[in-house]
Protein backbone atom coordinates (compact mmCIF):
# COMPACT_ATOMS: atom_id res chain seq x y z
CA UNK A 1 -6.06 16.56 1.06
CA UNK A 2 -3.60 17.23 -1.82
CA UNK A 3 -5.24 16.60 -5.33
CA UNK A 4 -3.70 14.11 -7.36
CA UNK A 5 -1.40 14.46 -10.56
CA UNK A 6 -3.16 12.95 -13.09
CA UNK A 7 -1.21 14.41 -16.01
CA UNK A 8 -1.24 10.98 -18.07
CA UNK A 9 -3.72 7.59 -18.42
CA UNK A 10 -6.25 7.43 -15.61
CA UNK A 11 -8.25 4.38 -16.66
CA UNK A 12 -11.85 3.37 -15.34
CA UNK A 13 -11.96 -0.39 -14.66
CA UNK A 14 -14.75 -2.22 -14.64
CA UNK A 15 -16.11 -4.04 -11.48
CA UNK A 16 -15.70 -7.65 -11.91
CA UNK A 17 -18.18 -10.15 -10.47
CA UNK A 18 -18.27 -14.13 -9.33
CA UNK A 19 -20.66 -16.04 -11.80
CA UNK A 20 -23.62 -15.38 -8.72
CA UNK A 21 -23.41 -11.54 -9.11
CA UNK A 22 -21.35 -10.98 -6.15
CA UNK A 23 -18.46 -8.38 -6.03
CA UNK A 24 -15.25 -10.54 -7.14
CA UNK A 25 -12.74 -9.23 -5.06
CA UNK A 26 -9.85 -11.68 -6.09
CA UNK A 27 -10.35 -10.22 -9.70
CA UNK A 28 -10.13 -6.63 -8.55
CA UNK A 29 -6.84 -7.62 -7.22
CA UNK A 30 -5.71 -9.10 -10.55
CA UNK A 31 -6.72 -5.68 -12.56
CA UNK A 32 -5.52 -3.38 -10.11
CA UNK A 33 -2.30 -4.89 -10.41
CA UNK A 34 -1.96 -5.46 -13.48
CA UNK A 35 -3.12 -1.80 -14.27
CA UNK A 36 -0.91 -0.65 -11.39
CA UNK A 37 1.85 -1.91 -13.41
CA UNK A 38 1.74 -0.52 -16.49
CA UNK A 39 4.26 3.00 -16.95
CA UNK A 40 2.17 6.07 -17.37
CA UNK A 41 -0.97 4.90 -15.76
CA UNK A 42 -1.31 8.10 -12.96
CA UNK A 43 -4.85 6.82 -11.54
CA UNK A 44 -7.69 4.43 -11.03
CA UNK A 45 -11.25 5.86 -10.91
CA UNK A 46 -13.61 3.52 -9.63
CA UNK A 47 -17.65 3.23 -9.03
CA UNK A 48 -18.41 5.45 -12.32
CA UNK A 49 -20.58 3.58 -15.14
CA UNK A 50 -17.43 1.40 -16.49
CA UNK A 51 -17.68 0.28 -13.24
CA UNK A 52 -21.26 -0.66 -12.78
CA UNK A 53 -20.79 1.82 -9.79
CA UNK A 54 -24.71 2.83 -9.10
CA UNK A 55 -25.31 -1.13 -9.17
CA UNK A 56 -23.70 -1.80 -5.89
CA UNK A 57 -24.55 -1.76 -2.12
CA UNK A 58 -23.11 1.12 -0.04
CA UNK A 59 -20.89 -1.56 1.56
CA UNK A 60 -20.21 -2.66 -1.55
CA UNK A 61 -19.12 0.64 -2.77
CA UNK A 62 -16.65 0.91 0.18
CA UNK A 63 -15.01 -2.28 0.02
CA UNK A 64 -14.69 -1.84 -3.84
CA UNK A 65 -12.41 1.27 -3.07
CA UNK A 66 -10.46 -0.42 -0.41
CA UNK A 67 -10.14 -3.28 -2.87
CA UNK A 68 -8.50 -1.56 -5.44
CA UNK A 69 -6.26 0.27 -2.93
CA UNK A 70 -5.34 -2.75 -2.04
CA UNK A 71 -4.39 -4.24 -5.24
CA UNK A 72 -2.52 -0.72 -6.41
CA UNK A 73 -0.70 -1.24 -2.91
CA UNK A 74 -1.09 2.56 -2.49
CA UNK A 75 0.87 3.45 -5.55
CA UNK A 76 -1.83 5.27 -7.65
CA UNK A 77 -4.45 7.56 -6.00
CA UNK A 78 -7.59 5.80 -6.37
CA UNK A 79 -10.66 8.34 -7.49
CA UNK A 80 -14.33 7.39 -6.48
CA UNK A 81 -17.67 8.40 -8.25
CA UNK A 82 -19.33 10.57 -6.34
CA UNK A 83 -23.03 9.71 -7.85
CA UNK A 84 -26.10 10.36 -6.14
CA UNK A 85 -28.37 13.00 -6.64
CA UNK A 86 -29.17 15.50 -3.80
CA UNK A 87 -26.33 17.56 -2.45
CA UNK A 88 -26.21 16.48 1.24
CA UNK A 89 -26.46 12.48 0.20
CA UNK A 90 -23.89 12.70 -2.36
CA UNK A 91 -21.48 15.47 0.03
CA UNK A 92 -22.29 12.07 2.45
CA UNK A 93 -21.09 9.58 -0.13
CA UNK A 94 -18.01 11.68 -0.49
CA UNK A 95 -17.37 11.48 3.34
CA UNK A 96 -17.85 7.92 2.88
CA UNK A 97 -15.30 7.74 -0.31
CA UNK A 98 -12.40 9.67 2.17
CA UNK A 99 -12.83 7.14 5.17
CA UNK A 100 -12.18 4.14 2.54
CA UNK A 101 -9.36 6.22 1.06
CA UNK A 102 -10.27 7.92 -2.16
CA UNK A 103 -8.03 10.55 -3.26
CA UNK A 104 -9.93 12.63 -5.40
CA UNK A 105 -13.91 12.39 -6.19
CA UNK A 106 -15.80 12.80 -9.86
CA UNK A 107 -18.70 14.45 -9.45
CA UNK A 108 -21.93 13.10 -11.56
CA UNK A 109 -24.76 15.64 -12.86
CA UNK A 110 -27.49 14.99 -10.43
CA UNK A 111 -29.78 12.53 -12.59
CA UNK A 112 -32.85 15.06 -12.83
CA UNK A 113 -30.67 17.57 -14.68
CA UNK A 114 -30.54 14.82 -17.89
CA UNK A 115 -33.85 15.56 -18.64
CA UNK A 116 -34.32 18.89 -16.39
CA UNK A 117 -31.84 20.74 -16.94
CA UNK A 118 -30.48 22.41 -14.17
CA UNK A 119 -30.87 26.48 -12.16
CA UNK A 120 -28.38 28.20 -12.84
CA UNK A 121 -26.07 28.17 -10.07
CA UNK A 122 -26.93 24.87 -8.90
CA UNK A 123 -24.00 22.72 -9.83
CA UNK A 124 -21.35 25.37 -8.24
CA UNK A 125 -23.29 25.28 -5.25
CA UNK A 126 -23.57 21.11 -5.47
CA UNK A 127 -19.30 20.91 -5.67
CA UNK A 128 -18.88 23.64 -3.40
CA UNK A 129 -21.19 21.81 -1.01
CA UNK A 130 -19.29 18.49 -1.39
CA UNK A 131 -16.07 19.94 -0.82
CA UNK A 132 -16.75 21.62 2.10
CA UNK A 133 -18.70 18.45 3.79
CA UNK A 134 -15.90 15.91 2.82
CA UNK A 135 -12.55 17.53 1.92
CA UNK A 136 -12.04 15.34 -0.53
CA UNK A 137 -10.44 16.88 -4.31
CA UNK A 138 -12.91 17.10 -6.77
CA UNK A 139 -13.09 16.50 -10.61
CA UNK A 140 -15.53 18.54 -13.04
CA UNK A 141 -17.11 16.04 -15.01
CA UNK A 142 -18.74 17.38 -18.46
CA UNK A 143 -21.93 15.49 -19.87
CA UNK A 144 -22.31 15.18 -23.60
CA UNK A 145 -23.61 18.08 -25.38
CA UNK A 146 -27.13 15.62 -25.89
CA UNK A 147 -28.22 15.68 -22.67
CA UNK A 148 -29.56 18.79 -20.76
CA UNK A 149 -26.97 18.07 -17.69
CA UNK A 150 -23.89 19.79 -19.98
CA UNK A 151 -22.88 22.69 -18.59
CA UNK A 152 -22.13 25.73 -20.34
CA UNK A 153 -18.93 27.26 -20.37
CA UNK A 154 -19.48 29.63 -17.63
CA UNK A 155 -20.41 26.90 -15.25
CA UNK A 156 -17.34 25.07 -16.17
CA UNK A 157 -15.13 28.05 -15.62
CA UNK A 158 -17.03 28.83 -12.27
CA UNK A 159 -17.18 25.33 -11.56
CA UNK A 160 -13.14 25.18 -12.13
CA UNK A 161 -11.96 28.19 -9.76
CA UNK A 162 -14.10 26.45 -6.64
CA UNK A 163 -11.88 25.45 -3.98
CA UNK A 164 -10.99 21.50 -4.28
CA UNK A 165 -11.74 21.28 -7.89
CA UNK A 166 -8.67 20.45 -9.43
CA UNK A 167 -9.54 18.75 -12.85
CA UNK A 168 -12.20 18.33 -15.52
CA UNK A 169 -13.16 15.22 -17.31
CA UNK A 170 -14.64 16.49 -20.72
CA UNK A 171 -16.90 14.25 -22.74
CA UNK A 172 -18.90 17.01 -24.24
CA UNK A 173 -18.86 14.69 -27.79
CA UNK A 174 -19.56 17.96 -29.57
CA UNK A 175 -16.99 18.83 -31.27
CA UNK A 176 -17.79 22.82 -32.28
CA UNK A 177 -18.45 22.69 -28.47
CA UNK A 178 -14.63 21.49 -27.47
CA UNK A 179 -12.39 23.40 -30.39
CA UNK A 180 -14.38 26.61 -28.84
CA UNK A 181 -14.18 25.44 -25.25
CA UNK A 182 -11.29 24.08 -24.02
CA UNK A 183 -8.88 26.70 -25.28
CA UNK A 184 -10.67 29.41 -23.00
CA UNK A 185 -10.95 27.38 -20.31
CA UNK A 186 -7.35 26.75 -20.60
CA UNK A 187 -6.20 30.08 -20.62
CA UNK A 188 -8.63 31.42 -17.76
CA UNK A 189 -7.82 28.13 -15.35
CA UNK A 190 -4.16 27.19 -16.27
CA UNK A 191 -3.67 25.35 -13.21
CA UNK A 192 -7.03 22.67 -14.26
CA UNK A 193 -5.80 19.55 -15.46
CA UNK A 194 -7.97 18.77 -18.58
CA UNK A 195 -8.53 14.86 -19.06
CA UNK A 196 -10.74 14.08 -22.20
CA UNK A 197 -13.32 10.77 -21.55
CA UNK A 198 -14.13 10.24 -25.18
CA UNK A 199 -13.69 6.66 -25.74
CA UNK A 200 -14.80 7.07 -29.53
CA UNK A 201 -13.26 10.44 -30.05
CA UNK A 202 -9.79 9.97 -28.70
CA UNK A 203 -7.89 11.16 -32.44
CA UNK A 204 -9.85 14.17 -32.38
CA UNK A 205 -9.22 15.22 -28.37
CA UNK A 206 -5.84 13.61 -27.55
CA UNK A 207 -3.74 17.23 -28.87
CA UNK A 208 -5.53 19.19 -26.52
CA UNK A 209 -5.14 18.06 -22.81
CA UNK A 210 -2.93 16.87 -19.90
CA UNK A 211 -4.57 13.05 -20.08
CA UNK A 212 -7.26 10.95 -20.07
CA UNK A 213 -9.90 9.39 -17.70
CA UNK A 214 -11.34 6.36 -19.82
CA UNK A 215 -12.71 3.12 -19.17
CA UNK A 216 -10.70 2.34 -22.50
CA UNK A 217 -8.28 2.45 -20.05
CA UNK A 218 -8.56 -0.46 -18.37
CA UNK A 219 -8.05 -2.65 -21.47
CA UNK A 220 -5.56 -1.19 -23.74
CA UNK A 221 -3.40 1.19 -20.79
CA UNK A 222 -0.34 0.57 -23.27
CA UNK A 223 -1.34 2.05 -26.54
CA UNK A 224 -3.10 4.60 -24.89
CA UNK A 225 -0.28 5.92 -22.76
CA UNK A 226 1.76 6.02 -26.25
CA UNK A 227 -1.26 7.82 -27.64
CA UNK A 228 -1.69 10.41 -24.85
CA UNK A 229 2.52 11.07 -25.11
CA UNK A 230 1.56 11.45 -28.77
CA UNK A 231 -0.36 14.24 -28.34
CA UNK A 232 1.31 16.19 -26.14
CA UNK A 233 3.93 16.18 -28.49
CA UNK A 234 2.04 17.22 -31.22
CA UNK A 235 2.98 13.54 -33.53
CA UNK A 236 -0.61 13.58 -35.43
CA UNK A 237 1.40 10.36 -37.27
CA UNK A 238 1.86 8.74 -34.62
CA UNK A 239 -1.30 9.15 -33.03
CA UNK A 240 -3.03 8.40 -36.05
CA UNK A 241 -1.33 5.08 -36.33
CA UNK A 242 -2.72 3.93 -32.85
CA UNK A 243 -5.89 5.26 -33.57
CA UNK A 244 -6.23 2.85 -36.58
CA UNK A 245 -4.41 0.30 -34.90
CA UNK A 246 -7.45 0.29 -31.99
CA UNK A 247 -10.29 1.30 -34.38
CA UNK A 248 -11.16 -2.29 -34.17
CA UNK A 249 -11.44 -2.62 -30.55
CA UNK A 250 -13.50 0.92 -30.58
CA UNK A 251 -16.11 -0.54 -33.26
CA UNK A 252 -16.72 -3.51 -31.11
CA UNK A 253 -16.78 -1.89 -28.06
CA UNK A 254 -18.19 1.38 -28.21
CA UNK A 255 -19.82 1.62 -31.43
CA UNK A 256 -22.66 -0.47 -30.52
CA UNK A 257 -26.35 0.08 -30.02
CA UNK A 258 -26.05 1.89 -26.31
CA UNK A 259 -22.89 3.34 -24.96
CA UNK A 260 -23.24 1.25 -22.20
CA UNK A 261 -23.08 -1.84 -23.77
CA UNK A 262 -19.48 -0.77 -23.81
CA UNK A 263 -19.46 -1.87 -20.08
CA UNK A 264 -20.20 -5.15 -21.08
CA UNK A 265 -17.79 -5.39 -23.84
CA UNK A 266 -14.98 -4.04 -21.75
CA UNK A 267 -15.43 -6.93 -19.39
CA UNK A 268 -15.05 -9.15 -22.52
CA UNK A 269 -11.95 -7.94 -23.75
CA UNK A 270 -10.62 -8.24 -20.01
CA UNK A 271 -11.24 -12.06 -20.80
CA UNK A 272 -9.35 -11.77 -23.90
CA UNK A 273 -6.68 -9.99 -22.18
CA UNK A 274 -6.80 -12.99 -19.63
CA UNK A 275 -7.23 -10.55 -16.34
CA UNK A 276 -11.58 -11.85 -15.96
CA UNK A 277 -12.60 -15.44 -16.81
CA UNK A 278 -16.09 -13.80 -18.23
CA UNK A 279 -17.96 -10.87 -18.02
CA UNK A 280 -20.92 -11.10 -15.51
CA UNK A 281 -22.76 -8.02 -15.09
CA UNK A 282 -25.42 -6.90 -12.82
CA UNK A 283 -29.13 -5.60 -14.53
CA UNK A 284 -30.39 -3.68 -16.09
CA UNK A 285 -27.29 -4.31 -17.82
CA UNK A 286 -27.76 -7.96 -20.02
CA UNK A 287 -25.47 -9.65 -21.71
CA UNK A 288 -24.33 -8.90 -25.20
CA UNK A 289 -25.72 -10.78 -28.62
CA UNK A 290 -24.38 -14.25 -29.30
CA UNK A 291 -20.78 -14.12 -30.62
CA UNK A 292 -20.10 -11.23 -29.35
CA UNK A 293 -17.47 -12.26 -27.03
CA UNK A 294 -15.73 -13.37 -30.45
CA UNK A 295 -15.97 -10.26 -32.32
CA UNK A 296 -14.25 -8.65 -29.30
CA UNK A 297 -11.39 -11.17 -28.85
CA UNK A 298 -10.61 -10.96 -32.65
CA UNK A 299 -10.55 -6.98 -32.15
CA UNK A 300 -8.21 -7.52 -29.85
CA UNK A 301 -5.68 -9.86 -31.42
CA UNK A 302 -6.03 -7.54 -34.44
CA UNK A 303 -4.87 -4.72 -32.24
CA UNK A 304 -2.21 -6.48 -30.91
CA UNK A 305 -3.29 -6.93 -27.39
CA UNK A 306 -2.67 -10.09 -26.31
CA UNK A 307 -2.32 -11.39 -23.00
CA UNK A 308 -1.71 -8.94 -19.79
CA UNK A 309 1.69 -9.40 -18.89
């Protein structure tokens, strides 16, 4: 399988629901389009924690990737999470991603290596593994710097020349880590598209890489394209002024209590945006505090983004 350009705004929508808890496919078809739609948007990745993706069913998994293939109409490579823990079941999940028609796969940290840590030489022989068993074009995905799942940089580089690995998602969230980082991996894998995932950080990372793979994506795509085209070229002024322009949204989304209650708040600014008609989740997710929901929308007219069109 060719891997994917994804040189731009690869956002990670969420995984809308009925008002029971069951997948809402309808919806899916409403975000995928609309997302589909906007100029610069070069991916969807679905099933990854925007998504509630380790919530659902393996049928449900499947049919969620159809789903939004469906709703792109094969325009934008959709990319799956590849999540579970052990090499052969998640090298099977992969195999399972291709037959629904994934394009590329982003590869979680197996979940033991959070608190672990990890041997060295494991997670090269994980991707390599996955690759082999599924064909399917894989992304590097870098864990924060807090947990014991980030890898070092010689991981990442060994991690990066694999066959099948064509990109890295960074969230590191240390920032010593990424000024020292990303230029060497840069200039020893030139051909690695480098997509930063830090929702909260995007000032700070946007000068420095080819795109990004956010679930801040899948709410404001337009500002965030302009942002991304800001930092390529090199217009700190500009990007500046949509930073403060969305600071609002990022406070009431992703400055909260747990990062993942910015699953729950993305589903409520997808409300305000008109695309979901409210934001069921599945547990151990719960909803957020009383007025939330208003807090968000006001975020959202402050930044300007009304209504999907």
């Amino acid at each position: 399988m060719k891997a994917p350009d994804l040189r731009g705004l690869n956002p990670a929508p969420v995984t809308p629901f009925t008002r029971d808890g069951a997948v809402d496919y309808a919806a899916i078809q409403r975000l995928g389009r609309w997302l589909a739609s906007v100029d610069g948007v070069k991916s969807l990745t679905v099933l990854g924690h925007a998504g509630e993706g380790t919530f659902l069913e393996r049928d449900e998994q499947f049919k969620v990737i159809e789903a939004f293939r469906k709703a792109v109409d094969d325009k934008l490579p959709i990319i799956a999470g590849i999540t579970l823990e052990g090499t052969q079941v998640a090298a099977a999940e992969a195999r399972r991603a291709v037959e629904a028609g994934a394009a590329a796969g982003l590869v979680y940290p197996s979940h033991g290596w959070l608190r672990f840590g990890y041997q060295k030489g494991a997670p090269q022989d994980k991707y390599k593994a996955i690759y082999e068993a599924s064909g399917l074009p894989l992304i590097l995905f870098q864990y924060p710097d807090a947990t014991k799942c980030t890898y070092d940089l010689q991981t990442q580089l060994d991690i990066a020349a694999l066959p099948g690995v064509f990109a890295m998602k960074n969230g590191v969230r240390n920032m010593k880590r990424w000024d020292r980082e990303i230029p060497v991996i840069r200039a020893e894998r030139p051909d690695l598209q480098i997509l930063t995932c830090h929702d909260e950080y995007l000032l700070h990372t946007m000068f420095d890489v080819d795109g990004a793979l956010v679930g801040y994506g899948c709410i404001a795509p337009e500002p965030l394209v302009e942002m991304i085209k800001a930092g390529k070229a090199k217009d700190y002024k500009k990007a500046r002024e949509l930073h403060d322009r969305l600071l609002p949204v990022t406070a009431n989304v992703y400055h909260r209590g747990s990062h993942m209650e910015g699953s729950v708040a993305l589903k409520w600014a997808l409300v305000a945006r008109g695309i979901l008609e409210h934001a069921t989740v599945r547990s151990p997710l719960l909803p957020l505090a009383e007025g939330a929901e208003h807090e968000i929308a006001a975020a959202m007219r402050a930044a300007g983004l009304g209504l999907a069109q």
